[in-house]
C-alpha atoms as a PDB file:
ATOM      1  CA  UNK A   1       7.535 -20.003  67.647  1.00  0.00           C
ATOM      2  CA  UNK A   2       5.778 -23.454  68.580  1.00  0.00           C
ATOM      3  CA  UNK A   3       6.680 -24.380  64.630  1.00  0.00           C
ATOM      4  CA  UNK A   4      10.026 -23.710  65.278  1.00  0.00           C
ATOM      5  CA  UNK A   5      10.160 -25.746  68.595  1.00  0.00           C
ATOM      6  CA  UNK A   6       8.677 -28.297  67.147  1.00  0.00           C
ATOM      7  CA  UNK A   7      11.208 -28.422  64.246  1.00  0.00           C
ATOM      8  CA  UNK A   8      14.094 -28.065  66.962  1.00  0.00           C
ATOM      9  CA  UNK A   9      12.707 -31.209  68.950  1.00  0.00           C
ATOM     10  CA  UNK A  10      12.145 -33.036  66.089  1.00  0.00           C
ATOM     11  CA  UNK A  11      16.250 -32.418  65.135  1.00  0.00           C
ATOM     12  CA  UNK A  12      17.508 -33.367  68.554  1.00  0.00           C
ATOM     13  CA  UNK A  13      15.321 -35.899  69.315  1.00  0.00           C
ATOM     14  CA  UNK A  14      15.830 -38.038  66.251  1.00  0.00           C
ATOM     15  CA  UNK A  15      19.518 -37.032  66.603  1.00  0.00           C
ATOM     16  CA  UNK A  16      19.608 -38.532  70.182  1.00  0.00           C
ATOM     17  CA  UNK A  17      17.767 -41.629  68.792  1.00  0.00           C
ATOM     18  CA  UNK A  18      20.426 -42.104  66.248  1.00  0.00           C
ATOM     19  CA  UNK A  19      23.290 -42.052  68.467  1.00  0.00           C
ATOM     20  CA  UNK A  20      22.365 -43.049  71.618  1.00  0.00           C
ATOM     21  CA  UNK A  21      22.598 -46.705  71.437  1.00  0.00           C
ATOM     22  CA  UNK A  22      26.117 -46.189  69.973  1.00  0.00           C
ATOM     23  CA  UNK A  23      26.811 -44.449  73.063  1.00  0.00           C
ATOM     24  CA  UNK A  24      28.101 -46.129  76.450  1.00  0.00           C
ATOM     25  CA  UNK A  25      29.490 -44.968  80.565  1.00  0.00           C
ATOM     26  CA  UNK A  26      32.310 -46.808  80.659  1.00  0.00           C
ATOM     27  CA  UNK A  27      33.999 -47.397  84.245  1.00  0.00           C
ATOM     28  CA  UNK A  28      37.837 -48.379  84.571  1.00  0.00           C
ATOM     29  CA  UNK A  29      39.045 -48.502  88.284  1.00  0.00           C
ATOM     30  CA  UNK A  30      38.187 -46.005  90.184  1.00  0.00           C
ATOM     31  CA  UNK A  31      37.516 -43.703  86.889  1.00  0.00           C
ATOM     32  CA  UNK A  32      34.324 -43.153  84.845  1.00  0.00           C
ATOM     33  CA  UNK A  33      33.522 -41.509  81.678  1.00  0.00           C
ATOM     34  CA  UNK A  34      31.272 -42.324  78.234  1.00  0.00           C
ATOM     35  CA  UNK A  35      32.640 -43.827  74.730  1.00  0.00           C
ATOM     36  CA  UNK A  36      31.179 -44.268  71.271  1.00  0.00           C
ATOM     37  CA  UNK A  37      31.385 -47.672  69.021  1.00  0.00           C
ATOM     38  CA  UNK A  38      33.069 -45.800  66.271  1.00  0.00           C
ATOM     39  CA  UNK A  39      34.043 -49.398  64.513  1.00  0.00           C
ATOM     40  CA  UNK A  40      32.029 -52.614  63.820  1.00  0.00           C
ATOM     41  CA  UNK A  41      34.483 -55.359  65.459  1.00  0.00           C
ATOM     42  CA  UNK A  42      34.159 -53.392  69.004  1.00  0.00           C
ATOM     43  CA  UNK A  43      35.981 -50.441  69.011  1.00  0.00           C
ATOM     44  CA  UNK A  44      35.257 -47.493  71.232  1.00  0.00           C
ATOM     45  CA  UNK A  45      36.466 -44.282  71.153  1.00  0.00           C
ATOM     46  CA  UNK A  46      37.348 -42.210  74.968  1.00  0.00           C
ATOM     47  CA  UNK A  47      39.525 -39.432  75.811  1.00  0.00           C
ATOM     48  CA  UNK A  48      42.984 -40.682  77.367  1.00  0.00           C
ATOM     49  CA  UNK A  49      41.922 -38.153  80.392  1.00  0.00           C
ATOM     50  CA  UNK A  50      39.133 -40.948  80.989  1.00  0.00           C
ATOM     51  CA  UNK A  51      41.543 -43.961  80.783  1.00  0.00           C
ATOM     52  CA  UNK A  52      44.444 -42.204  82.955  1.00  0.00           C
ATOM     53  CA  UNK A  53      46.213 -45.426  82.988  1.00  0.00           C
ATOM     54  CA  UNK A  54      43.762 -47.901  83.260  1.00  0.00           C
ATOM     55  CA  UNK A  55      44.433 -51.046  81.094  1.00  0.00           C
ATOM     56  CA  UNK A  56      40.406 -52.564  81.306  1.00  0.00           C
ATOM     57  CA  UNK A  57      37.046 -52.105  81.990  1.00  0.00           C
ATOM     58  CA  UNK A  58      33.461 -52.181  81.710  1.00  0.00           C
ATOM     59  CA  UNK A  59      30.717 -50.277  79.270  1.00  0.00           C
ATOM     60  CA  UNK A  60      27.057 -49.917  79.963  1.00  0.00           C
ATOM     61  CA  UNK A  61      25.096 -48.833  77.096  1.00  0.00           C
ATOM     62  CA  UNK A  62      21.892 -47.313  77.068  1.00  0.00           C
ATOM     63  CA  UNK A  63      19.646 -50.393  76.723  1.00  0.00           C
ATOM     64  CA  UNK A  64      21.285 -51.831  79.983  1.00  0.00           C
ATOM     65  CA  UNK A  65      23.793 -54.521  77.869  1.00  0.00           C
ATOM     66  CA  UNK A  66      27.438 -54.593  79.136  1.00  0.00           C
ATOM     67  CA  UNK A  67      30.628 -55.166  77.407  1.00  0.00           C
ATOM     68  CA  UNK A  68      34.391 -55.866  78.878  1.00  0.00           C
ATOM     69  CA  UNK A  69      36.532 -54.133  77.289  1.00  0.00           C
ATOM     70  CA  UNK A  70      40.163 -53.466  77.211  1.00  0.00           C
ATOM     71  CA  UNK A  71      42.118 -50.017  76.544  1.00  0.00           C
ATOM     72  CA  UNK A  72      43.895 -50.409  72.812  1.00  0.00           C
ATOM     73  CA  UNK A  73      46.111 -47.385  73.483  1.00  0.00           C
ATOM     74  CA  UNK A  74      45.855 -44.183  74.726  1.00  0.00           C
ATOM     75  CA  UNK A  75      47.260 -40.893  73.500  1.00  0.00           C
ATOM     76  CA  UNK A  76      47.722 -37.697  76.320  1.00  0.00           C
ATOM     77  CA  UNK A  77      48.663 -35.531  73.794  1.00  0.00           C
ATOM     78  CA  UNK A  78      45.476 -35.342  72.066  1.00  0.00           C
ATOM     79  CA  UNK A  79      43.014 -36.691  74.743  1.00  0.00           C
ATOM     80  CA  UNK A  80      41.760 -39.720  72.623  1.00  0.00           C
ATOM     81  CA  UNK A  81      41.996 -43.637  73.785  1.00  0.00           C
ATOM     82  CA  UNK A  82      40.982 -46.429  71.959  1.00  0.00           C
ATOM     83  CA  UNK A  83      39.033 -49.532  73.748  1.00  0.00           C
ATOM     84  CA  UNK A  84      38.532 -52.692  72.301  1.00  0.00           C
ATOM     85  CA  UNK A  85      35.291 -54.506  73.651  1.00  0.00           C
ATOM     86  CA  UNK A  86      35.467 -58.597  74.550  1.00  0.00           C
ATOM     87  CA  UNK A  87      31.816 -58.934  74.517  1.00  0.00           C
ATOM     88  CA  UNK A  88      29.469 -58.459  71.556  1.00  0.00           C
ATOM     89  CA  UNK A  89      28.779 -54.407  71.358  1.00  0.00           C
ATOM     90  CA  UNK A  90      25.882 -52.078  69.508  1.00  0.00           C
ATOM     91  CA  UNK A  91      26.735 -51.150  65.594  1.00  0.00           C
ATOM     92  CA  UNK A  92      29.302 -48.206  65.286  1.00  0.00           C
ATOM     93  CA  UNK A  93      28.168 -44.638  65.127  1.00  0.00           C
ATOM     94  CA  UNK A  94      29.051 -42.584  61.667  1.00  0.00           C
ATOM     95  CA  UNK A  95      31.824 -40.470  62.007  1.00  0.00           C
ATOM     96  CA  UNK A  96      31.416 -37.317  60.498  1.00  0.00           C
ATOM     97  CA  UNK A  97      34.004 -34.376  59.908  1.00  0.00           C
ATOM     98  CA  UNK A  98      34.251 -31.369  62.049  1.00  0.00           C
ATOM     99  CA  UNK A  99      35.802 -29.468  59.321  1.00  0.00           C
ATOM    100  CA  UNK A 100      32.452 -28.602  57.941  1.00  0.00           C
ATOM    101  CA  UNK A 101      31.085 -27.476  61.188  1.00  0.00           C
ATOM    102  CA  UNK A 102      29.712 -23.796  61.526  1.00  0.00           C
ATOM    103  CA  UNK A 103      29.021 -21.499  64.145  1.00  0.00           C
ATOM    104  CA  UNK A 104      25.803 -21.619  65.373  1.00  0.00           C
ATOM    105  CA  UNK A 105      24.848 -24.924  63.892  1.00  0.00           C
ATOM    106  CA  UNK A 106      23.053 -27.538  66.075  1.00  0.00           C
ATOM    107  CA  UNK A 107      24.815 -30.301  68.088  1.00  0.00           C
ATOM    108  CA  UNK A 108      23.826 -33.157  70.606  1.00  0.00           C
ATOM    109  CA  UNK A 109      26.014 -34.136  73.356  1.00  0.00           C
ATOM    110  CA  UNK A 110      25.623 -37.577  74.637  1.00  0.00           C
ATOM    111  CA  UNK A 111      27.063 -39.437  77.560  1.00  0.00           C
ATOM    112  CA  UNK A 112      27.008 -40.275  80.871  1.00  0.00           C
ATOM    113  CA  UNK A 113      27.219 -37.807  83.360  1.00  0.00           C
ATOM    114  CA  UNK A 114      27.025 -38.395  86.615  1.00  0.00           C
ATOM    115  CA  UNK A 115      27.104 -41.873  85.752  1.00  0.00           C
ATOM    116  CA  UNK A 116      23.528 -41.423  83.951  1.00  0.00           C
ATOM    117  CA  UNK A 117      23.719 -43.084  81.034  1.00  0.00           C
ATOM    118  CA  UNK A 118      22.268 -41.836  77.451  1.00  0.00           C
ATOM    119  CA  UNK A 119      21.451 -38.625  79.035  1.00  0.00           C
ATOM    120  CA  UNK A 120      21.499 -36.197  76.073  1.00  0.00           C
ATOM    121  CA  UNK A 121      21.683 -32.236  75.941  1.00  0.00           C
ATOM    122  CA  UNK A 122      21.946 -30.220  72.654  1.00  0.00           C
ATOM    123  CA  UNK A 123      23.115 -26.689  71.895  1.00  0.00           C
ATOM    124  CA  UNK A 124      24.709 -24.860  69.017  1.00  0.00           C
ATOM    125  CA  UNK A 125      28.545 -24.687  68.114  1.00  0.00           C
ATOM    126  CA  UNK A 126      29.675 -21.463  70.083  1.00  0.00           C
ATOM    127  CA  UNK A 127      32.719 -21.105  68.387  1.00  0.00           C
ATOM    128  CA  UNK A 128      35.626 -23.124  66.320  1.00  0.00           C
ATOM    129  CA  UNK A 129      39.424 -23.303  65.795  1.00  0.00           C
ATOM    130  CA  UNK A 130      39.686 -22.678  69.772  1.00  0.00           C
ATOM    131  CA  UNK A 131      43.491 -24.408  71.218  1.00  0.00           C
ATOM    132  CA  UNK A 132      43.667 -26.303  74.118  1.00  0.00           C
ATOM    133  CA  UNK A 133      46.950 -26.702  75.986  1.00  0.00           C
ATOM    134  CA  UNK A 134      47.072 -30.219  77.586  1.00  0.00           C
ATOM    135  CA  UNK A 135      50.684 -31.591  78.999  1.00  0.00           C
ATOM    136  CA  UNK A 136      51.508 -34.708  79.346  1.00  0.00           C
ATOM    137  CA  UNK A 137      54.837 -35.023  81.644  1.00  0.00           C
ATOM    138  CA  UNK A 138      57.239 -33.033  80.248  1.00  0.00           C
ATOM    139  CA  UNK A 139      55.606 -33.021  76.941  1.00  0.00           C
ATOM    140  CA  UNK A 140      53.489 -30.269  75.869  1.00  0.00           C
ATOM    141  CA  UNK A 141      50.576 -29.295  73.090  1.00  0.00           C
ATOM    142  CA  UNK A 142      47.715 -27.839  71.381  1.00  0.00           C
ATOM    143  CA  UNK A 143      44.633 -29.810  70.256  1.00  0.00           C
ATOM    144  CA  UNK A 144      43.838 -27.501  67.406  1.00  0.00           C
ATOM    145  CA  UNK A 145      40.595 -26.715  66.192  1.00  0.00           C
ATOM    146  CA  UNK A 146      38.922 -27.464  69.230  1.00  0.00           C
ATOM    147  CA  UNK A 147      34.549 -27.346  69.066  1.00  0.00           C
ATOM    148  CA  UNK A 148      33.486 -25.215  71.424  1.00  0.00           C
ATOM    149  CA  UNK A 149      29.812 -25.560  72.317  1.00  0.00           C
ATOM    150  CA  UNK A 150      26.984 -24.496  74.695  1.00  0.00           C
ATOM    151  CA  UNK A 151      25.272 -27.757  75.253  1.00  0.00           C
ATOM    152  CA  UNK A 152      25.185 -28.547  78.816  1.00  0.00           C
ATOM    153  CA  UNK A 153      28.380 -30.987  80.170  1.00  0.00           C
ATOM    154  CA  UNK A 154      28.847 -32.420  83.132  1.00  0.00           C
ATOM    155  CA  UNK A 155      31.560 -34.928  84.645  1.00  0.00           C
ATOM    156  CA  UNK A 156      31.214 -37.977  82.961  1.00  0.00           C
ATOM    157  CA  UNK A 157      30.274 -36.691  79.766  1.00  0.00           C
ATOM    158  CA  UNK A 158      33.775 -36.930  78.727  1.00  0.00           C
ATOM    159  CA  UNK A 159      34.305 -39.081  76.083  1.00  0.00           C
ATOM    160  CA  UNK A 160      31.164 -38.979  74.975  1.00  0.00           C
ATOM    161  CA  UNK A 161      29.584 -37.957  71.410  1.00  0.00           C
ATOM    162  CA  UNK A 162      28.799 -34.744  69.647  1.00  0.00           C
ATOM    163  CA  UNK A 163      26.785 -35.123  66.981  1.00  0.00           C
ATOM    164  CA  UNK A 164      25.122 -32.800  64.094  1.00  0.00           C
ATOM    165  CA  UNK A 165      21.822 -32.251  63.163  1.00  0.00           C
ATOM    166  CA  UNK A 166      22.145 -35.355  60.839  1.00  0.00           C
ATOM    167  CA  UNK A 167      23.455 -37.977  63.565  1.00  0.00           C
ATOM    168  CA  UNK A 168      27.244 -37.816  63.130  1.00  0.00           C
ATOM    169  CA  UNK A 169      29.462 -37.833  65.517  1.00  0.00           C
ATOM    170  CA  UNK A 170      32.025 -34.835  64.901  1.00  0.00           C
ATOM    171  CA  UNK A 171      33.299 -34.443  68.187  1.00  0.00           C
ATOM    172  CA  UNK A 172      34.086 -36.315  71.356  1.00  0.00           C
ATOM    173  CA  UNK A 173      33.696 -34.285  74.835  1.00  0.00           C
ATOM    174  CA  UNK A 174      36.870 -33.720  77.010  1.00  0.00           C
ATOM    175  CA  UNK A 175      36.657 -30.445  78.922  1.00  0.00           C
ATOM    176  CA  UNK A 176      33.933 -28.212  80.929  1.00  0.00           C
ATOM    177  CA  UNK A 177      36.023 -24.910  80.625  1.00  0.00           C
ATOM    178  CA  UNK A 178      33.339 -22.987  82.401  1.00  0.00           C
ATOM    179  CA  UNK A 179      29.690 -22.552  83.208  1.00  0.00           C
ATOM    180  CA  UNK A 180      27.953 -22.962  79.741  1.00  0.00           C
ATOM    181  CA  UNK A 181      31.085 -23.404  78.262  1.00  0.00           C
ATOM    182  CA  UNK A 182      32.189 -27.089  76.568  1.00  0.00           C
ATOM    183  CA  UNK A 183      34.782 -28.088  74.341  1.00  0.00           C
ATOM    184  CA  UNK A 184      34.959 -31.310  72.476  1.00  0.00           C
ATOM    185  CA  UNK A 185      38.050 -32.785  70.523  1.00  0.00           C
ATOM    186  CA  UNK A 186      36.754 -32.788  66.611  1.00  0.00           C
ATOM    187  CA  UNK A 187      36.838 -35.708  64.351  1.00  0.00           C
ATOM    188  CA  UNK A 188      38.905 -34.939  61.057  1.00  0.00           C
ATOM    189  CA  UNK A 189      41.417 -36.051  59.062  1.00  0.00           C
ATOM    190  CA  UNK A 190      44.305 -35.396  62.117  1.00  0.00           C
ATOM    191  CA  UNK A 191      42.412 -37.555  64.420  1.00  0.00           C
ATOM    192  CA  UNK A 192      41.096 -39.958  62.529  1.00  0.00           C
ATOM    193  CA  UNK A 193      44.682 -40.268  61.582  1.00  0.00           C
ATOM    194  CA  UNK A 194      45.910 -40.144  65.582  1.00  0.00           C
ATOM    195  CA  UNK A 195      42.413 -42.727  65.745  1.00  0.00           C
ATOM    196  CA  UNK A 196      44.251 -45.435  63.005  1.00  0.00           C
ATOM    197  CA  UNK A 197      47.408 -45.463  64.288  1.00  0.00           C
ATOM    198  CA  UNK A 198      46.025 -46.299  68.109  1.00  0.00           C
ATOM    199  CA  UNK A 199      44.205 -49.246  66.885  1.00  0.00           C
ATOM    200  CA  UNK A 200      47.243 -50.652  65.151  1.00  0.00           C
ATOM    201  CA  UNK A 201      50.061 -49.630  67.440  1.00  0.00           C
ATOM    202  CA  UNK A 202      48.626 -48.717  70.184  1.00  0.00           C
ATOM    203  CA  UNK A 203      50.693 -45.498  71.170  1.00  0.00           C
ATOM    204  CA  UNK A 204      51.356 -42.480  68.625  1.00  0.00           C
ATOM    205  CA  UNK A 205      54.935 -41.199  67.633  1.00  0.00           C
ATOM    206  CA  UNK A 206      55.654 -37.757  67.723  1.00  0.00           C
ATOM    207  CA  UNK A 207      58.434 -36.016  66.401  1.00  0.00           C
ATOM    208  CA  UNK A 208      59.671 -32.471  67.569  1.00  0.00           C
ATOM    209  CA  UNK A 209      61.488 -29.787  66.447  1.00  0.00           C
ATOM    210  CA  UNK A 210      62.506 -27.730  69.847  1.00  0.00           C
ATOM    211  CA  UNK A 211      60.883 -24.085  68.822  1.00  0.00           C
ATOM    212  CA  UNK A 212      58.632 -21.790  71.024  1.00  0.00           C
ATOM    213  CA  UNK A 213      56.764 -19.867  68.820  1.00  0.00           C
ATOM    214  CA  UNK A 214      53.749 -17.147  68.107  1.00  0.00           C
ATOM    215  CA  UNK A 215      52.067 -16.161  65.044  1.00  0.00           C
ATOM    216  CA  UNK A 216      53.079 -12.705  63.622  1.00  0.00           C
ATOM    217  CA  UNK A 217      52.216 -11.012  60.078  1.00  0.00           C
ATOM    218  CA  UNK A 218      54.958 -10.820  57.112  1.00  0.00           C
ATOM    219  CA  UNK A 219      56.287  -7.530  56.055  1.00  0.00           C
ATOM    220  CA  UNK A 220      54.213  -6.445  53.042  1.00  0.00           C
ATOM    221  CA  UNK A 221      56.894  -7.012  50.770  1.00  0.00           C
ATOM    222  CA  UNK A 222      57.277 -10.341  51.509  1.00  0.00           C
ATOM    223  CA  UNK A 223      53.591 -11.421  51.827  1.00  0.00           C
ATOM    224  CA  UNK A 224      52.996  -9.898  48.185  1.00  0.00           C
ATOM    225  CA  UNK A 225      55.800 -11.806  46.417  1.00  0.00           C
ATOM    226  CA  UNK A 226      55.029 -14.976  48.393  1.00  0.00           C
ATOM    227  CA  UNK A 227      51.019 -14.844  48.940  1.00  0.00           C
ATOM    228  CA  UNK A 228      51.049 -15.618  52.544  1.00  0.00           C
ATOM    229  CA  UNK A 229      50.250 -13.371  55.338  1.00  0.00           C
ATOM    230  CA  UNK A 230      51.574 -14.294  58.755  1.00  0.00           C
ATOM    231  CA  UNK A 231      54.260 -17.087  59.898  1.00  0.00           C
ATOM    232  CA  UNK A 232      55.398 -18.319  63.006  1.00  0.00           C
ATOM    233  CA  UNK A 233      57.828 -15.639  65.295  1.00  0.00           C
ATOM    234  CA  UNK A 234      60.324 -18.424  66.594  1.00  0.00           C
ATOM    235  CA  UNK A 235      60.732 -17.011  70.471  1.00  0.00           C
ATOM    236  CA  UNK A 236      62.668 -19.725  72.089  1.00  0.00           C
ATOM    237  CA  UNK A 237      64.541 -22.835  70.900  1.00  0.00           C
ATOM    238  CA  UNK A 238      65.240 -25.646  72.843  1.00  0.00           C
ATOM    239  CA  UNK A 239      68.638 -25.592  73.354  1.00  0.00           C
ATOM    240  CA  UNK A 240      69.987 -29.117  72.250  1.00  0.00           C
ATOM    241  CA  UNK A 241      67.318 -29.963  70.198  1.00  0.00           C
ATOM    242  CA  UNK A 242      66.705 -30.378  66.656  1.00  0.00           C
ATOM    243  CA  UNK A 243      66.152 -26.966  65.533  1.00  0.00           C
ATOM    244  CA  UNK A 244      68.993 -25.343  67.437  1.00  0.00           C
ATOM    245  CA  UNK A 245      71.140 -28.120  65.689  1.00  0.00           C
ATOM    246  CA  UNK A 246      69.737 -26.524  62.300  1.00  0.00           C
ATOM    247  CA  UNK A 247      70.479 -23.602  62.815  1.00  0.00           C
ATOM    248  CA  UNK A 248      67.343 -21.815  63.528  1.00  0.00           C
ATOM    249  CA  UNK A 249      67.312 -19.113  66.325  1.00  0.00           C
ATOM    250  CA  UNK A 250      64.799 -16.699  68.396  1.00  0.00           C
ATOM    251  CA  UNK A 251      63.352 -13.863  66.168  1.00  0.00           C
ATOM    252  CA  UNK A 252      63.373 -15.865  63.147  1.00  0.00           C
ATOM    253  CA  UNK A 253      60.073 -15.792  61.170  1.00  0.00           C
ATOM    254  CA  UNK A 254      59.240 -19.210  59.898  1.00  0.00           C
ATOM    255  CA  UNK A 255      57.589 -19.560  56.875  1.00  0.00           C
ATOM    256  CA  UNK A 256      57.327 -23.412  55.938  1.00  0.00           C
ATOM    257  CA  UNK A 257      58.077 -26.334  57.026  1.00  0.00           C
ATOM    258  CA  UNK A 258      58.359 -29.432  54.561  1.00  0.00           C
ATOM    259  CA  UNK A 259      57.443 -26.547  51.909  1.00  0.00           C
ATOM    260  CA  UNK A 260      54.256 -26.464  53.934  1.00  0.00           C
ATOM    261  CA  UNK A 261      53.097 -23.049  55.012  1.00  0.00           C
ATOM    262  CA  UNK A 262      52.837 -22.301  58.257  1.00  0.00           C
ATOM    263  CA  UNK A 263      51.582 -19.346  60.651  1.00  0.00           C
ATOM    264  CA  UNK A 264      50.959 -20.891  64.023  1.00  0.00           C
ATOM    265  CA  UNK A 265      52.267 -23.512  66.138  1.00  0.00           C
ATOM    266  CA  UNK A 266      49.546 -25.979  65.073  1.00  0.00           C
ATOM    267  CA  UNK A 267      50.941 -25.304  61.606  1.00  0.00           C
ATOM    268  CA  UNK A 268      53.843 -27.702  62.450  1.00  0.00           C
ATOM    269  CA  UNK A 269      52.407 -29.786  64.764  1.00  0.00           C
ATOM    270  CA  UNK A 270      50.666 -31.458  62.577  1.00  0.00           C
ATOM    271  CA  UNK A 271      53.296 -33.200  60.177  1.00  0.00           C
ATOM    272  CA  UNK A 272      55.067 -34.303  63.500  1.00  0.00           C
ATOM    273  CA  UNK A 273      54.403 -37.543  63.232  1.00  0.00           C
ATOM    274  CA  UNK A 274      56.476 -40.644  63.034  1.00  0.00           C
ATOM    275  CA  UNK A 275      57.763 -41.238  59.466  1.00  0.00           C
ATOM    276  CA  UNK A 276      59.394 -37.868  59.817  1.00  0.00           C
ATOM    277  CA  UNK A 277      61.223 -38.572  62.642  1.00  0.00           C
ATOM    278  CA  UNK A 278      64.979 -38.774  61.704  1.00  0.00           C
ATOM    279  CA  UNK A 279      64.301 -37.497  58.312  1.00  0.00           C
ATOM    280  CA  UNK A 280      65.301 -33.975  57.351  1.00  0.00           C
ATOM    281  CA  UNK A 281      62.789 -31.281  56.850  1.00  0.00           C
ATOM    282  CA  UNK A 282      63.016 -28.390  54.592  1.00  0.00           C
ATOM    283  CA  UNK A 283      62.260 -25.268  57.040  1.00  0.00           C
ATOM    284  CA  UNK A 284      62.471 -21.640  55.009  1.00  0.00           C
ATOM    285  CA  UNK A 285      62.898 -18.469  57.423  1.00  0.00           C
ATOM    286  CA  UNK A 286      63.038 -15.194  56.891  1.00  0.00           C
ATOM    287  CA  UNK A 287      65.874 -13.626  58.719  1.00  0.00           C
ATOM    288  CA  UNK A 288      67.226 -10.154  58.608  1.00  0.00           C
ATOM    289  CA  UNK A 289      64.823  -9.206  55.850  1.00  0.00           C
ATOM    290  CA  UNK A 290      65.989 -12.701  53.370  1.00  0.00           C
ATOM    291  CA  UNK A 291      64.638 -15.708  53.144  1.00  0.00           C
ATOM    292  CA  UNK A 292      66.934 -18.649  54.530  1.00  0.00           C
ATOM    293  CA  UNK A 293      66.607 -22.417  53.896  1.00  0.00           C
ATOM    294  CA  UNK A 294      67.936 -24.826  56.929  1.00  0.00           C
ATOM    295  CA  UNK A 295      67.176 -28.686  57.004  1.00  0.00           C
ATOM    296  CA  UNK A 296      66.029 -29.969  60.476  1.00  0.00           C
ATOM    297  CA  UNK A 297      66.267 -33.441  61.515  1.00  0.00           C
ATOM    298  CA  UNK A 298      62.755 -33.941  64.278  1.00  0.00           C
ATOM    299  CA  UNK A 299      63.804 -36.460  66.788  1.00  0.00           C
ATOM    300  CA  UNK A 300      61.099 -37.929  69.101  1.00  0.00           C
ATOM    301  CA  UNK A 301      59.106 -36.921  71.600  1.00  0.00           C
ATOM    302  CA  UNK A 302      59.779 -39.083  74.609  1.00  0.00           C
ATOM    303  CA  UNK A 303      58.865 -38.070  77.892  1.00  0.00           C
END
């Protein structure tokens, strides 16, 4: 048992060392959180929860060093902000990719709660793929493949770094959903991509399609000639909007979109970005036991 310990200190201290000094509480207005220097030139990395409208502020790092810094963008809809430092900042901290997470593997969580800065707690990944609703006026998603984790998180720890066993950061903290309970936003190829387009543009363009929809399983028939097993059950659609214009209607089961599979809402979601917007996208539905193709034109998400 003392082995073990001593192997388990050994991976979260030397995780904390890595990361730490990449680490810093930020505090905009009457708002405070944590961000990591995910760039060289001064870039940090926040959720938009932490920014709620601020346009500057300040960072404190662990070693005490301070950096003014103003907010590149924000985007509500997946919790992430972007800061740009004035003042000379610590090295970035390597990204790594939640995608190759596991259950029950080890991860740090540092930030600044309670305005403590570099304070550092470490648990394992409870559980992955979890959804978290977040609005934004009238607007409305799902982060998908949320990290869910036991390390211990406390106000302020938003936007703050979670980090593997090998010091990178795959997550950034946004929610305490209960006692023992975290959830971090992952780093991967949709929000590194949501990450880019901050940085240059400083907002994010959605598109949207108008459906209300649950997963549900194919008839057998249909899921042995076409190799998929469950689609998305269109409930509502939004009358006026794109896909009511297309045709599509409740009880339809959709299949793919831009001759991308799809069997949850996240399935779509996540080619609504910009360049589709006002381009028409193949959407196959099975309706009344056939398979129908409609072309929907996304419009975009204001609002």
């Amino acid at each position: 048992m003392d082995e073990a310990m001593d192997a388990y200190s050994r991976s979260v201290s030397t995780v904390a060392k890595t990361v730490t000094p990449h680490v810093a509480g930020v505090q905009l207005g009457r708002g405070s959180g944590s961000a990591v220097v995910f760039a060289d030139d001064g870039y940090l990395l926040t959720n938009a929860h932490v920014v709620d409208g601020e346009r500057q502020g300040v960072a404190t790092f662990a070693d005490g060093s301070e950096a003014r810094f103003d907010v590149v963008g924000a985007d509500p809809l997946s919790d992430l902000a972007v800061l740009r430092a004035r003042d000379e900042t610590p090295s970035a901290a390597v990204l790594g990719d939640a995608d190759n997470l596991v259950v029950g593997q080890l991860v740090v969580a540092i930030g600044s709660p309670l305005g403590f800065s570099g304070s550092v707690t470490a648990g394992v990944v409870s559980a992955l793929g979890r959804a978290l609703p977040v609005r934004h006026g009238r607007a409305g998603r799902v982060i998908e493949d949320v990290i869910q984790t036991d390390a211990a998180l406390n106000p302020g720890n938003s936007g703050g770094a979670l980090a593997d066993s090998a010091g990178r950061v795959v997550g950034v903290n946004t929610a305490v959903a209960g006692v023992g309970l975290g959830l971090a936003v992952p780093i991967n190829s949709t929000t590194r991509r949501i990450i880019n387009t901050l940085v240059v543009e400083g907002r994010v363009r959605r598109a949207y399609l108008g459906v209300v929809g649950v997963p549900a399983p194919l008839p057998d028939d249909i899921a042995e000639r076409t190799g998929q097993e469950a689609g998305l059950r269109v409930r509502e659609v939004v009358s006026g909007g794109p896909a009511e214009r297309a045709g599509l209607r409740a009880g339809d089961l959709v299949l793919t979109v831009g001759r991308t599979r799809v069997s949850d809402a996240q399935g779509i979601q996540r080619q609504l970005f910009a360049e589709v917007i006002g381009t028409p996208l193949p959407i196959t539905v099975l309706r009344n036991g056939a398979m129908v193709d409609v072309y929907a034109t996304p419009a975009e998400l204001v609002g």
